[in-house]
C-alpha atoms as a PDB file:
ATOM      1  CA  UNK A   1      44.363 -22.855  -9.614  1.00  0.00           C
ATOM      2  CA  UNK A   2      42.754 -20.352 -11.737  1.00  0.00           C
ATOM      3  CA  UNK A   3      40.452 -22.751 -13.378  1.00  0.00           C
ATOM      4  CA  UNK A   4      39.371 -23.985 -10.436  1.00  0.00           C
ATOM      5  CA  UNK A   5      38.930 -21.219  -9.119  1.00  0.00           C
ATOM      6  CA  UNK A   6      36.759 -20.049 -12.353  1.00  0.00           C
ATOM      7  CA  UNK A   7      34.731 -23.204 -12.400  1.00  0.00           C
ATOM      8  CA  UNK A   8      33.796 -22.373  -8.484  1.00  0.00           C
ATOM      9  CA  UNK A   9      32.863 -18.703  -9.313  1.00  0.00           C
ATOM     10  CA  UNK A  10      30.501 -19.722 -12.610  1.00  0.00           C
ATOM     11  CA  UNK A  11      28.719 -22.522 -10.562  1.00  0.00           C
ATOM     12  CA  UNK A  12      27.903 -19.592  -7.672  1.00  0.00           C
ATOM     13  CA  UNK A  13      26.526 -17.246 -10.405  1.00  0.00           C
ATOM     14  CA  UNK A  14      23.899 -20.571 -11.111  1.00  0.00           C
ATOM     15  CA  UNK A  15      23.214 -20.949  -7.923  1.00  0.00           C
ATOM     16  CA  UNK A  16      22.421 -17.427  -6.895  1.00  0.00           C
ATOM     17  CA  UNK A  17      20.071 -17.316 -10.477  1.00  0.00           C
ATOM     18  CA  UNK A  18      17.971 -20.180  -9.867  1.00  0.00           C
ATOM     19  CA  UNK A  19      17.223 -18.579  -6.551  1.00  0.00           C
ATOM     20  CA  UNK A  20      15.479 -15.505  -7.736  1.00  0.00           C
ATOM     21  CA  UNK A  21      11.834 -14.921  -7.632  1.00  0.00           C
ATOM     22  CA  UNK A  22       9.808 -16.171 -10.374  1.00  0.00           C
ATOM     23  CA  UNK A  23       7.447 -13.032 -11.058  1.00  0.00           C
ATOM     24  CA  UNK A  24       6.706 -13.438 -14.865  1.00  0.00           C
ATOM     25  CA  UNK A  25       4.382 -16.379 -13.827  1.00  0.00           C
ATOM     26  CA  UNK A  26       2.062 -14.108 -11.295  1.00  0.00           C
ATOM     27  CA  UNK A  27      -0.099 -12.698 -13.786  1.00  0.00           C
ATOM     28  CA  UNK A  28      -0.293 -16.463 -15.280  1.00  0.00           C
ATOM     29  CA  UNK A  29      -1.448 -17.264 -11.957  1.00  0.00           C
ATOM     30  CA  UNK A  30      -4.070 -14.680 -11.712  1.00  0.00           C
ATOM     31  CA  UNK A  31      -5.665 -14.979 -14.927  1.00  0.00           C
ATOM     32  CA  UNK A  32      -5.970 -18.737 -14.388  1.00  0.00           C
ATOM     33  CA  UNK A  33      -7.775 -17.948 -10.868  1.00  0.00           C
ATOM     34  CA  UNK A  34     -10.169 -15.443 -12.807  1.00  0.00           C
ATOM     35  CA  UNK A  35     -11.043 -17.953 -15.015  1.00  0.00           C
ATOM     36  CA  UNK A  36     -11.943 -20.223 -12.263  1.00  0.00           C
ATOM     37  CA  UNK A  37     -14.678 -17.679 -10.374  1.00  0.00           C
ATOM     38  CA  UNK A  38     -17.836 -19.477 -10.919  1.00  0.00           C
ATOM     39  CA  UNK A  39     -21.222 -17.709 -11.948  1.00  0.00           C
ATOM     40  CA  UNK A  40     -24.821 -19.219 -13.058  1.00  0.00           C
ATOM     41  CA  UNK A  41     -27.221 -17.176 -15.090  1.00  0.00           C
ATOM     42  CA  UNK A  42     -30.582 -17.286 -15.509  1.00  0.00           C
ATOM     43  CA  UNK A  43     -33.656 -16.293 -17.448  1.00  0.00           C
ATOM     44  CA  UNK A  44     -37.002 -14.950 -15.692  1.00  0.00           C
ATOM     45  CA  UNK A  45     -39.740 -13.244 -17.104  1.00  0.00           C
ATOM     46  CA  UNK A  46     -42.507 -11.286 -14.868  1.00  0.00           C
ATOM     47  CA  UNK A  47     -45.612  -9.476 -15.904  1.00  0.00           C
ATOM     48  CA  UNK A  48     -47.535  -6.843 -14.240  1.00  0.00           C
ATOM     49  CA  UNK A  49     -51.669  -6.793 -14.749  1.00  0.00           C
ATOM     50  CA  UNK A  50     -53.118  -2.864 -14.897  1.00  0.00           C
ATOM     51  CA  UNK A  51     -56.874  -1.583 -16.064  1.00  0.00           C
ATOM     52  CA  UNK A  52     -56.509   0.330 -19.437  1.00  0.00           C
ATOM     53  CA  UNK A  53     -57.937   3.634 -19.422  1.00  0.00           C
ATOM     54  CA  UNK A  54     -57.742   5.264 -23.103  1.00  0.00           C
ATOM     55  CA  UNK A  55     -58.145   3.246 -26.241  1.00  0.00           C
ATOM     56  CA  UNK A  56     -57.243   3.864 -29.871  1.00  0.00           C
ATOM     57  CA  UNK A  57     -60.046   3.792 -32.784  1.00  0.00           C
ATOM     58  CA  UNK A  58     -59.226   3.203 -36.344  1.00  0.00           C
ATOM     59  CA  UNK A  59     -61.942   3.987 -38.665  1.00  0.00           C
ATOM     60  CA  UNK A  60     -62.787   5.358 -42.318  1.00  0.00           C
ATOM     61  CA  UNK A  61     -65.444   7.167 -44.329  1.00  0.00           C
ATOM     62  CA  UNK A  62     -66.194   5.672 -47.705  1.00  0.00           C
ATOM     63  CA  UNK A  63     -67.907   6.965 -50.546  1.00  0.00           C
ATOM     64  CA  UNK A  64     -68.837   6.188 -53.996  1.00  0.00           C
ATOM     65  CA  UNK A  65     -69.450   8.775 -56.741  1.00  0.00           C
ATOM     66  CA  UNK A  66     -70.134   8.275 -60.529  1.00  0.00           C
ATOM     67  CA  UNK A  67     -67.294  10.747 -60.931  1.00  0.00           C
ATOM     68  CA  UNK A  68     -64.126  11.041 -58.996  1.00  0.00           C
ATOM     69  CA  UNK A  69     -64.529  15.084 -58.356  1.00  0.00           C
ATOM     70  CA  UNK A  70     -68.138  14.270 -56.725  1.00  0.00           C
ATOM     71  CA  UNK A  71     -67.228  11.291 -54.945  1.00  0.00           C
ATOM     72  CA  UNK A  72     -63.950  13.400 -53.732  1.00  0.00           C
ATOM     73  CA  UNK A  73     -66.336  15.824 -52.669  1.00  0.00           C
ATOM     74  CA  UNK A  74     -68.671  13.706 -51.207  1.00  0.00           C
ATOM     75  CA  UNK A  75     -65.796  11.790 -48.798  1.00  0.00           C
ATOM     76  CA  UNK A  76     -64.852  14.913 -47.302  1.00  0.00           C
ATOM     77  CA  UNK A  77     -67.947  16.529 -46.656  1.00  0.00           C
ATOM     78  CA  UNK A  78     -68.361  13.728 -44.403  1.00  0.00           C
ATOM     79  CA  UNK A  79     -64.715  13.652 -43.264  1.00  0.00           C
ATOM     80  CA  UNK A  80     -65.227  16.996 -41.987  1.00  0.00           C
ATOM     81  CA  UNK A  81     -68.389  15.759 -40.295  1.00  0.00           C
ATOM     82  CA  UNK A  82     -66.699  13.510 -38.264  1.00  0.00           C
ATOM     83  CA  UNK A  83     -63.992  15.518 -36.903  1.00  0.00           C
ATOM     84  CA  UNK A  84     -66.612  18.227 -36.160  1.00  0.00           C
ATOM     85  CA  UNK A  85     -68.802  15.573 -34.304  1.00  0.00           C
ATOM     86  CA  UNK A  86     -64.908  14.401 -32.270  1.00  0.00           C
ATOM     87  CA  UNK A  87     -64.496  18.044 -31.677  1.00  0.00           C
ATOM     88  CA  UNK A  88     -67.689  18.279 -30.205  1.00  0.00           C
ATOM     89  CA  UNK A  89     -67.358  15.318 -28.124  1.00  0.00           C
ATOM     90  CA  UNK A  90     -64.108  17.029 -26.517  1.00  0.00           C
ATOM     91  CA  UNK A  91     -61.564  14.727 -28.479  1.00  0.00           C
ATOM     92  CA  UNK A  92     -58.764  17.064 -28.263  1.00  0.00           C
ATOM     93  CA  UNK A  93     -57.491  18.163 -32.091  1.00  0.00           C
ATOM     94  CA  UNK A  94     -53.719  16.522 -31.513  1.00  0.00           C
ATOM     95  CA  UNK A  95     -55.866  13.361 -31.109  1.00  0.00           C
ATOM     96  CA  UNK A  96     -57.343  13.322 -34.443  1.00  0.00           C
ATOM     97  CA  UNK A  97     -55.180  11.907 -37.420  1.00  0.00           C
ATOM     98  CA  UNK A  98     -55.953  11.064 -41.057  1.00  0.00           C
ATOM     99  CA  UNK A  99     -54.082   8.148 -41.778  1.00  0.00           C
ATOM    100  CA  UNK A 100     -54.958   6.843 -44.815  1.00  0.00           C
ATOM    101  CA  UNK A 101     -56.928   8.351 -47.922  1.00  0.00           C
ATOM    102  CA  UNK A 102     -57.092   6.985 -51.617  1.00  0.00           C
ATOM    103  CA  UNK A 103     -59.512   7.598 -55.048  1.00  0.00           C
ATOM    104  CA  UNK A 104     -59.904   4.500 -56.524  1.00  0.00           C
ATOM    105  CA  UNK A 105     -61.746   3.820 -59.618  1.00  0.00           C
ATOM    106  CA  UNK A 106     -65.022   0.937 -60.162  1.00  0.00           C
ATOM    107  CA  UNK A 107     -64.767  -1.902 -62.855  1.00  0.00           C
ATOM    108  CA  UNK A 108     -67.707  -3.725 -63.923  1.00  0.00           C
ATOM    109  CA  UNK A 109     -66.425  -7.117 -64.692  1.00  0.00           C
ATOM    110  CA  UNK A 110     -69.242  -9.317 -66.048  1.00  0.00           C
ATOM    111  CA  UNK A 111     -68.876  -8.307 -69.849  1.00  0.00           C
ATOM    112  CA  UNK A 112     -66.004  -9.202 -71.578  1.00  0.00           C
ATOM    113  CA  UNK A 113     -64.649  -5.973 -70.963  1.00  0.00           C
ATOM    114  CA  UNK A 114     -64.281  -3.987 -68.204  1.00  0.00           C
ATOM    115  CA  UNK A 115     -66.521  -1.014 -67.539  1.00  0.00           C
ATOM    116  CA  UNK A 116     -65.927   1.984 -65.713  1.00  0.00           C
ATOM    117  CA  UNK A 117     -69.034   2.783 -63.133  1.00  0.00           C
ATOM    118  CA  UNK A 118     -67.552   4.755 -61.158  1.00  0.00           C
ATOM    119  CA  UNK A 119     -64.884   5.890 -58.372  1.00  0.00           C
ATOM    120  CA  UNK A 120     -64.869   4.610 -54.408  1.00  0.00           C
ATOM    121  CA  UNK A 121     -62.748   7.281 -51.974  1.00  0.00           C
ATOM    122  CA  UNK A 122     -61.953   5.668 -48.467  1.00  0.00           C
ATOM    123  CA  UNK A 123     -60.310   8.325 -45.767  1.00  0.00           C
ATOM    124  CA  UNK A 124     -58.750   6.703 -42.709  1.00  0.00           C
ATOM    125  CA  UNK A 125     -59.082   8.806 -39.565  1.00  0.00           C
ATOM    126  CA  UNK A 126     -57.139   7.781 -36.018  1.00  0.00           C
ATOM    127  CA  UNK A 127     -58.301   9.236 -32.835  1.00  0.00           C
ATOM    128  CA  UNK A 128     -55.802   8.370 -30.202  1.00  0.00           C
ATOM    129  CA  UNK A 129     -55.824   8.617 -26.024  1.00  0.00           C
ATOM    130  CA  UNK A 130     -59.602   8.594 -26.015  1.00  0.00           C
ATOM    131  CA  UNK A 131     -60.409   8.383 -22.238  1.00  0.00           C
ATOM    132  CA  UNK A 132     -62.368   5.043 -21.757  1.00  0.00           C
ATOM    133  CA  UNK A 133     -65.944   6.515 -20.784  1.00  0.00           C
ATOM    134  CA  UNK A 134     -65.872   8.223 -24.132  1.00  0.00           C
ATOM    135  CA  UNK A 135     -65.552   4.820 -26.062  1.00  0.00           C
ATOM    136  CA  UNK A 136     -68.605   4.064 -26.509  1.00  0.00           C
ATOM    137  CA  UNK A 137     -70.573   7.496 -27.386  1.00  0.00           C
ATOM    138  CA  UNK A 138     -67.685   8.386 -29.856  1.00  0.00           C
ATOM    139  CA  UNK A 139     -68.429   5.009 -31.866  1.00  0.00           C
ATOM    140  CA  UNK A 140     -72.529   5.288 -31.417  1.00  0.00           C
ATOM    141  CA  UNK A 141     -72.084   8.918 -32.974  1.00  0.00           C
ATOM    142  CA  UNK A 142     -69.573   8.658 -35.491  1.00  0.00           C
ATOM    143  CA  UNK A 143     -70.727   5.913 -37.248  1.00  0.00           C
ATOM    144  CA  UNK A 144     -74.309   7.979 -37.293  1.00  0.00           C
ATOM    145  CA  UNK A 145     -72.436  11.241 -38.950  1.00  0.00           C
ATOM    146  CA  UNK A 146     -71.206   8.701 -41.643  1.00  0.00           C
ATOM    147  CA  UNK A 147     -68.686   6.579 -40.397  1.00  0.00           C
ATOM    148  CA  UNK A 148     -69.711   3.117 -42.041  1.00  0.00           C
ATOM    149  CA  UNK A 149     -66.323   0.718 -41.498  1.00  0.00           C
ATOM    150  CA  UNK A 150     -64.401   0.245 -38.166  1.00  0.00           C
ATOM    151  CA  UNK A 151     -61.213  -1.272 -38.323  1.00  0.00           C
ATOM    152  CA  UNK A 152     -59.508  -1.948 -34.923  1.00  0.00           C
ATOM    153  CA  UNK A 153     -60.507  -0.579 -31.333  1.00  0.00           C
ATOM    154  CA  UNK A 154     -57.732  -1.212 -29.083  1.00  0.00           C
ATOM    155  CA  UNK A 155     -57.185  -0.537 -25.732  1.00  0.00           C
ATOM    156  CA  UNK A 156     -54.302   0.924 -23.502  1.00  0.00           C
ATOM    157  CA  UNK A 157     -52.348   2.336 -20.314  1.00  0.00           C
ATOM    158  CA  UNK A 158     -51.495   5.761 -19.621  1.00  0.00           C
ATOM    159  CA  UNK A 159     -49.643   3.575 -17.029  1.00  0.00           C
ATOM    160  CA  UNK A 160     -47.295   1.699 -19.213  1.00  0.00           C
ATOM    161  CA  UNK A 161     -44.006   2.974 -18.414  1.00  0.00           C
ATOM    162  CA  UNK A 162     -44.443   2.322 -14.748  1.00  0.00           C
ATOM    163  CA  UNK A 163     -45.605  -0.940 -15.153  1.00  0.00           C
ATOM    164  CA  UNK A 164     -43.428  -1.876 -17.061  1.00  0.00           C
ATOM    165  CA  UNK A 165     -40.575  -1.242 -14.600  1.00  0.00           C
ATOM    166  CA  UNK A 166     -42.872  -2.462 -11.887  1.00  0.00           C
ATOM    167  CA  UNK A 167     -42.045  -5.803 -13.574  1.00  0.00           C
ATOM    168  CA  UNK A 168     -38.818  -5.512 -14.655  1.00  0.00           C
ATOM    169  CA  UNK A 169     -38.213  -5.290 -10.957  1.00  0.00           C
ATOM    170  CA  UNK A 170     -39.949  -8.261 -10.582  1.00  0.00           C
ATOM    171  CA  UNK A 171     -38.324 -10.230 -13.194  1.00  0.00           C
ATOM    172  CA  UNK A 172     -34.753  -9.410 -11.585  1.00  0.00           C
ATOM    173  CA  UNK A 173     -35.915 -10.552  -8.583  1.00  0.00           C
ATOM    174  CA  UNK A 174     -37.019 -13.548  -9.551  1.00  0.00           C
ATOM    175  CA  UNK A 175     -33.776 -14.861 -11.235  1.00  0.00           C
ATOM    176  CA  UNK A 176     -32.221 -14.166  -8.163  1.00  0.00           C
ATOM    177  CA  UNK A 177     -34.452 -16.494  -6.407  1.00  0.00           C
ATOM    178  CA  UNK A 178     -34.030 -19.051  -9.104  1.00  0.00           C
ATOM    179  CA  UNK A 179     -29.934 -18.287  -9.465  1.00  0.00           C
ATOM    180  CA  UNK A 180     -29.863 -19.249  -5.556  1.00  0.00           C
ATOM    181  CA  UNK A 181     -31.593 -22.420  -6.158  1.00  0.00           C
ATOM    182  CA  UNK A 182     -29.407 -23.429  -9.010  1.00  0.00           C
ATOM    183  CA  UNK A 183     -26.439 -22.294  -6.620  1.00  0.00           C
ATOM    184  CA  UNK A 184     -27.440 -24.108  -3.605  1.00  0.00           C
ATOM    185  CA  UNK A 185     -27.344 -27.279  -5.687  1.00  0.00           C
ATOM    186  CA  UNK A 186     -23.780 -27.015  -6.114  1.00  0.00           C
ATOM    187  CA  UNK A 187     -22.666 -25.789  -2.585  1.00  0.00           C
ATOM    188  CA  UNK A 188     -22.581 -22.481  -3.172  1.00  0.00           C
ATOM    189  CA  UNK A 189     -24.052 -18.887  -2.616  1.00  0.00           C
ATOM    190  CA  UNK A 190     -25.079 -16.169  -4.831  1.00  0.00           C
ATOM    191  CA  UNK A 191     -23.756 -13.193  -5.069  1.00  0.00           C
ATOM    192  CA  UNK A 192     -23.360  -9.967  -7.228  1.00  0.00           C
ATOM    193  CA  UNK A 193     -24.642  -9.411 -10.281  1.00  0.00           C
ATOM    194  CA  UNK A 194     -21.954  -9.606 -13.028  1.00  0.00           C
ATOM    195  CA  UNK A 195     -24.303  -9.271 -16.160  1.00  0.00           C
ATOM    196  CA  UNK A 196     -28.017  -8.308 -16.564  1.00  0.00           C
ATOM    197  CA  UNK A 197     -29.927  -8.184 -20.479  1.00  0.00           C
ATOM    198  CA  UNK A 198     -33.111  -6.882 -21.238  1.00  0.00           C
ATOM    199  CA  UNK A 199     -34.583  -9.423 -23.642  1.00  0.00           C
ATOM    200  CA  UNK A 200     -38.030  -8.548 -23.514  1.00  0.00           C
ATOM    201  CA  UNK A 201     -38.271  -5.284 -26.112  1.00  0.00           C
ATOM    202  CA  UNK A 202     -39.941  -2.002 -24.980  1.00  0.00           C
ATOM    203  CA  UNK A 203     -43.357  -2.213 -26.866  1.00  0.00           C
ATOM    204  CA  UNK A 204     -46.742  -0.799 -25.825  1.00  0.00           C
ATOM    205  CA  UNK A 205     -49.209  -3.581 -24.474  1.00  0.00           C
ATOM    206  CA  UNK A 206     -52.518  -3.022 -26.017  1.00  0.00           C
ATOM    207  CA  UNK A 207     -55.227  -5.455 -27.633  1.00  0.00           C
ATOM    208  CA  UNK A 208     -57.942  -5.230 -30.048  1.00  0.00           C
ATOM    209  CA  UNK A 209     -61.938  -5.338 -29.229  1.00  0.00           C
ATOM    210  CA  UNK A 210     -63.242  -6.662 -33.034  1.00  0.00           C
ATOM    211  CA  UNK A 211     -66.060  -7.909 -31.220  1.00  0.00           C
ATOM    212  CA  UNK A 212     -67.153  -4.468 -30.213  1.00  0.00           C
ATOM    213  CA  UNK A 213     -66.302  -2.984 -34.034  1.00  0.00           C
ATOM    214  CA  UNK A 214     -68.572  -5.539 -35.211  1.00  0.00           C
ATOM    215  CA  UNK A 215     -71.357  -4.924 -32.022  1.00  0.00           C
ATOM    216  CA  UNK A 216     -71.030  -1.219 -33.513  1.00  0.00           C
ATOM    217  CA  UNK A 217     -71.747  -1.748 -37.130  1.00  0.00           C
ATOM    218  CA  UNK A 218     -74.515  -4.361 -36.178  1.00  0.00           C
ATOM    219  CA  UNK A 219     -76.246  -1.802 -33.874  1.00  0.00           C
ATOM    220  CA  UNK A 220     -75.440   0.933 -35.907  1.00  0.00           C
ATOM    221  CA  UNK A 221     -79.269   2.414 -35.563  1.00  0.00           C
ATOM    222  CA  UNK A 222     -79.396   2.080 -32.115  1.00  0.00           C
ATOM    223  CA  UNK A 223     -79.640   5.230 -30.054  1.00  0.00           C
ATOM    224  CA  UNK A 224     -77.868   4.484 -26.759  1.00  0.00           C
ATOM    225  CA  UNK A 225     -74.046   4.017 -26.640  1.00  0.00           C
ATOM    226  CA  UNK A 226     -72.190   0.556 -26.432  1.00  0.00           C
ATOM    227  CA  UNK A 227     -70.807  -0.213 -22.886  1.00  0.00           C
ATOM    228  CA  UNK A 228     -67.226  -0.897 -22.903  1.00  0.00           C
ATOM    229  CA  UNK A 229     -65.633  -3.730 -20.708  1.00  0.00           C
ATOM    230  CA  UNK A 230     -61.989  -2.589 -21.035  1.00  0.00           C
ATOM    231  CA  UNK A 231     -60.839  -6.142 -18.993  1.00  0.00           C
ATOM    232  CA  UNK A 232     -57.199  -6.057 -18.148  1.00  0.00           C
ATOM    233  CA  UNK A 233     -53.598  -5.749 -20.141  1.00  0.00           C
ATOM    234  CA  UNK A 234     -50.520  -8.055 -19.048  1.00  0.00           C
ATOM    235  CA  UNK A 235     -47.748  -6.166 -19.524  1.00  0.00           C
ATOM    236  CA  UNK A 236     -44.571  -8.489 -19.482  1.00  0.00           C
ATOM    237  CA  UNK A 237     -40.799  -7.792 -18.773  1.00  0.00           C
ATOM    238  CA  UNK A 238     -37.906 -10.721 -19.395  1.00  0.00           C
ATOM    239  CA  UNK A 239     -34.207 -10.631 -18.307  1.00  0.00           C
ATOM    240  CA  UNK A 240     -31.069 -12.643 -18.701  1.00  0.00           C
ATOM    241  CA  UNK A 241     -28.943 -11.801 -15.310  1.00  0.00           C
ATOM    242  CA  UNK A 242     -25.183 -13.989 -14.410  1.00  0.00           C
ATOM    243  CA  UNK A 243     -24.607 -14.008 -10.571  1.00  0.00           C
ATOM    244  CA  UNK A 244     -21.035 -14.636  -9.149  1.00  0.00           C
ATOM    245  CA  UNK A 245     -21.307 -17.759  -7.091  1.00  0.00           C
ATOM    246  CA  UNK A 246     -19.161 -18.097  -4.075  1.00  0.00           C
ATOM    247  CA  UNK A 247     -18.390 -21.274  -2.129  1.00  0.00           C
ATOM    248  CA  UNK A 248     -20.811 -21.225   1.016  1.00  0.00           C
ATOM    249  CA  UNK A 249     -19.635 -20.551   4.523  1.00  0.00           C
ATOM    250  CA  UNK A 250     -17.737 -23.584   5.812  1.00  0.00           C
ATOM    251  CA  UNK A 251     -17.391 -25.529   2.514  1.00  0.00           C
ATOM    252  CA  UNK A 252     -13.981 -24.620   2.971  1.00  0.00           C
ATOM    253  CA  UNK A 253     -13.044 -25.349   6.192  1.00  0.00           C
END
């Protein structure tokens, strides 16, 4: 009887274990419907059109001496020249910049040998947030105090950082538009928005008039300044944004 009665109380203490909850598989459970949530992202790039209203010249004095003290000499007599001229324009001193200066030496190369004639010294001057109506009289008149190579005139935005948002916004927007298309396809909604990348870079839209550096240089003798067409700058913005998707209203009824 008391094996019996052993074997009765050991197949109770089975039964009453396989009846308890299973909770170590609930977390399984949830991770798996995690996994499952759907999303679609999407690329979209927007750009924003403004007028530029300053530009940027880049230009240098060069001079030639027989001797590099005089030609030294010589390149910053009319160095100072031209910032006295930009002064007296009303280019504002924090504008002005001397980027680039070197004394080089000149080789005559005919002979067999090479020949010293003399020494070349080339001083690079920037003048920065120039206000567009100024363009042109600041080029005429420079280049007449001694100014005699132009190297880039490029224009800008004081507006930049606005636009710029302006079509960030824009870009967002957009992949929405696109994210619900892609969405729609498959039965589905869009809805928050689990990811968003900038993919675009933050750099300062500008471009380059060489046709009016070399309009400069040709009419170098002319007395009336060069009339500037500033056109317009496209200032772009690109995103990468992943939408949740959700299953549309009755799909799952």
């Amino acid at each position: 009887m008391k094996k019996i009665a052993a074997a009765l109380l050991f197949c109770s203490f089975l039964a009453l274990t396989a009846c308890q909850p299973q909770t170590a598989a609930q977390p399984e459970a949830a991770d798996t419907a995690a996994a499952s949530q759907k999303s679609v992202t999407v690329n979209s790039t927007e750009q924003v059109s403004v007028v530029p209203d300053i530009a940027e010249i880049v230009y240098s004095i060069q001079t030639q001496g027989a001797d590099a003290q005089t030609c030294q000499a010589d390149n910053s007599a009319v160095s100072d020249q031209v910032v006295a001229l930009l002064a007296q324009l009303g280019v504002a001193e924090n504008s002005i910049r001397t980027t680039g200066y070197y004394l080089n030496p000149l080789y005559d190369w005919s002979g067999s040998m090479q020949v010293l004639t003399g020494y070349e010294a080339v001083t690079t001057l920037t003048v920065s947030d120039l206000p567009m109506d100024q363009v042109g009289e600041v080029l005429t008149q420079s280049v007449d105090a001694g100014v005699n190579n132009i190297q880039t005139i490029s224009y800008l935005s004081s507006e930049y950082d606005s636009a710029y948002q302006e079509a960030l916004s824009l870009a967002v927007a957009a992949a929405r538009t696109k994210a619900e298309a892609l969405a729609q396809a498959e039965g589905c909604t869009v809805g928050e928005i689990l990811s968003i990348q900038e993919t675009s870079g933050y750099t300062e839209a500008r471009y380059n008039d060489n046709a009016l550096a070399q309009a400069t240089m040709a009419n170098a003798a002319a007395e009336d300044s060069l009339s500037i067409m500033p056109g317009e700058l496209d200032i772009e913005a690109s995103v990468i944004v992943e939408f949740a998707m959700q299953a549309a209203e009755g799909e799952n009824s």
